[in-house]
Each structure stands twice: as C-alpha cells, then as structure tokens.
PDB file of N, CA and C in Angstrom:
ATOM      1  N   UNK A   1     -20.250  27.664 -13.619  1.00  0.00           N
ATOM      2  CA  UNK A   1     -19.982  26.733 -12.503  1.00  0.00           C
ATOM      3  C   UNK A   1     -18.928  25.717 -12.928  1.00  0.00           C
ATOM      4  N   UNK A   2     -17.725  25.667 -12.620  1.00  0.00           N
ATOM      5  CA  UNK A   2     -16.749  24.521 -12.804  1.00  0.00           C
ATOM      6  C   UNK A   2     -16.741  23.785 -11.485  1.00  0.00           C
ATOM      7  N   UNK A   3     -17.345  23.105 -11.504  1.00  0.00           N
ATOM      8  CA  UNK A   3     -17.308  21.761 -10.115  1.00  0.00           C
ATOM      9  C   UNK A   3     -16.485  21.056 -10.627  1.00  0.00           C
ATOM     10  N   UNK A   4     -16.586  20.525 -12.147  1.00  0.00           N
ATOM     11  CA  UNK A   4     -15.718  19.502 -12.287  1.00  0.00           C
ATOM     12  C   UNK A   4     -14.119  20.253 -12.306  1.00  0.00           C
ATOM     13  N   UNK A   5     -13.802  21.266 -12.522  1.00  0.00           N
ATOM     14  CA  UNK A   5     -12.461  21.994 -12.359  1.00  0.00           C
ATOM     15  C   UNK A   5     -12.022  21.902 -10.619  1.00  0.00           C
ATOM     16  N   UNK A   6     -12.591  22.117  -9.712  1.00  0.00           N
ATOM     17  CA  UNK A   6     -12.854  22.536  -8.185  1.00  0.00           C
ATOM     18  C   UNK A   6     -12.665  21.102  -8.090  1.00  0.00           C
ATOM     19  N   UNK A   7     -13.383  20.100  -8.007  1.00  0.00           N
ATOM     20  CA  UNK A   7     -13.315  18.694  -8.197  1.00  0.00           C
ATOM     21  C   UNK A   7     -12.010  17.933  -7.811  1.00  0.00           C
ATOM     22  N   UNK A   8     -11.072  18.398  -9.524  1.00  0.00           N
ATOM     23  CA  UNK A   8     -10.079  17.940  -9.882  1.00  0.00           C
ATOM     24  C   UNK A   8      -8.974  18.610  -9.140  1.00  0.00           C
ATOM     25  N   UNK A   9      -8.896  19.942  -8.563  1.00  0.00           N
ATOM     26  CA  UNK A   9      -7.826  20.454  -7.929  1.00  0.00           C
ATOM     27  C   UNK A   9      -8.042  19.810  -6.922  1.00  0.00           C
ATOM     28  N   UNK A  10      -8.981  19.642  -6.035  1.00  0.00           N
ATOM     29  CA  UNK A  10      -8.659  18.778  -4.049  1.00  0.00           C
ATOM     30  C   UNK A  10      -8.237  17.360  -4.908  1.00  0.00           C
ATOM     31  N   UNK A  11      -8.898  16.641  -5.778  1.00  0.00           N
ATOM     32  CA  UNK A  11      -8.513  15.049  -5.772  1.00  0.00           C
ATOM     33  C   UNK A  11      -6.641  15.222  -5.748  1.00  0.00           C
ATOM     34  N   UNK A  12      -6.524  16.061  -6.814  1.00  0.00           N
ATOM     35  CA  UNK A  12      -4.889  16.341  -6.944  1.00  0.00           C
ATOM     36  C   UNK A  12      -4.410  17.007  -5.613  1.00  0.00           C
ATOM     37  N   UNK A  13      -4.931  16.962  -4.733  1.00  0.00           N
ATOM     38  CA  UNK A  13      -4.065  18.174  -3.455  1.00  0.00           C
ATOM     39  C   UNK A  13      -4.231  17.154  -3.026  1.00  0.00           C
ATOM     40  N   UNK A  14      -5.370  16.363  -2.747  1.00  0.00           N
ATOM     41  CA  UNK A  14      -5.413  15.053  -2.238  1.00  0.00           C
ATOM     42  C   UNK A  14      -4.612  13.674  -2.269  1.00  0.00           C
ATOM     43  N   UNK A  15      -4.116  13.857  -3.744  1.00  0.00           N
ATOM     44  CA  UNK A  15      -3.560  12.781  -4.222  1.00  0.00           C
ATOM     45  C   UNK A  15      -1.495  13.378  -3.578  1.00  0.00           C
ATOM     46  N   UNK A  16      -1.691  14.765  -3.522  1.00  0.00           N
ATOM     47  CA  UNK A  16      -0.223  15.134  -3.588  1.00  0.00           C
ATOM     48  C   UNK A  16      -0.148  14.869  -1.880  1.00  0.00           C
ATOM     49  N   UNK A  17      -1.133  14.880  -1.171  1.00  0.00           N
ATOM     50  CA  UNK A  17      -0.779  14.605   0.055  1.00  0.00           C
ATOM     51  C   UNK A  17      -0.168  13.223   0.899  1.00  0.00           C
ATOM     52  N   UNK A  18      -0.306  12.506  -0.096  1.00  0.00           N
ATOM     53  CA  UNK A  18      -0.358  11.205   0.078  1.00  0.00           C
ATOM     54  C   UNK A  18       1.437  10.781  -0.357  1.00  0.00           C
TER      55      UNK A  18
END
C-alpha cells in the first residue's frame, strides 16, 4: 500500500495547478 506515494502525487498535481 503506498498512500503516502498516491498522497504526494495529487498534493504535487495540486500544487502544479495552482
């Protein structure tokens, strides 16, 4: 289970949306 991997890719898609 990588949640914390899964996690870190939306915060960064998140962060690139901005």
């Amino acid at each position: 289970m990588n949640c914390s991997r899964t996690l870190a890719r939306l915060i960064l898609r998140t962060t690139a949306n901005v």
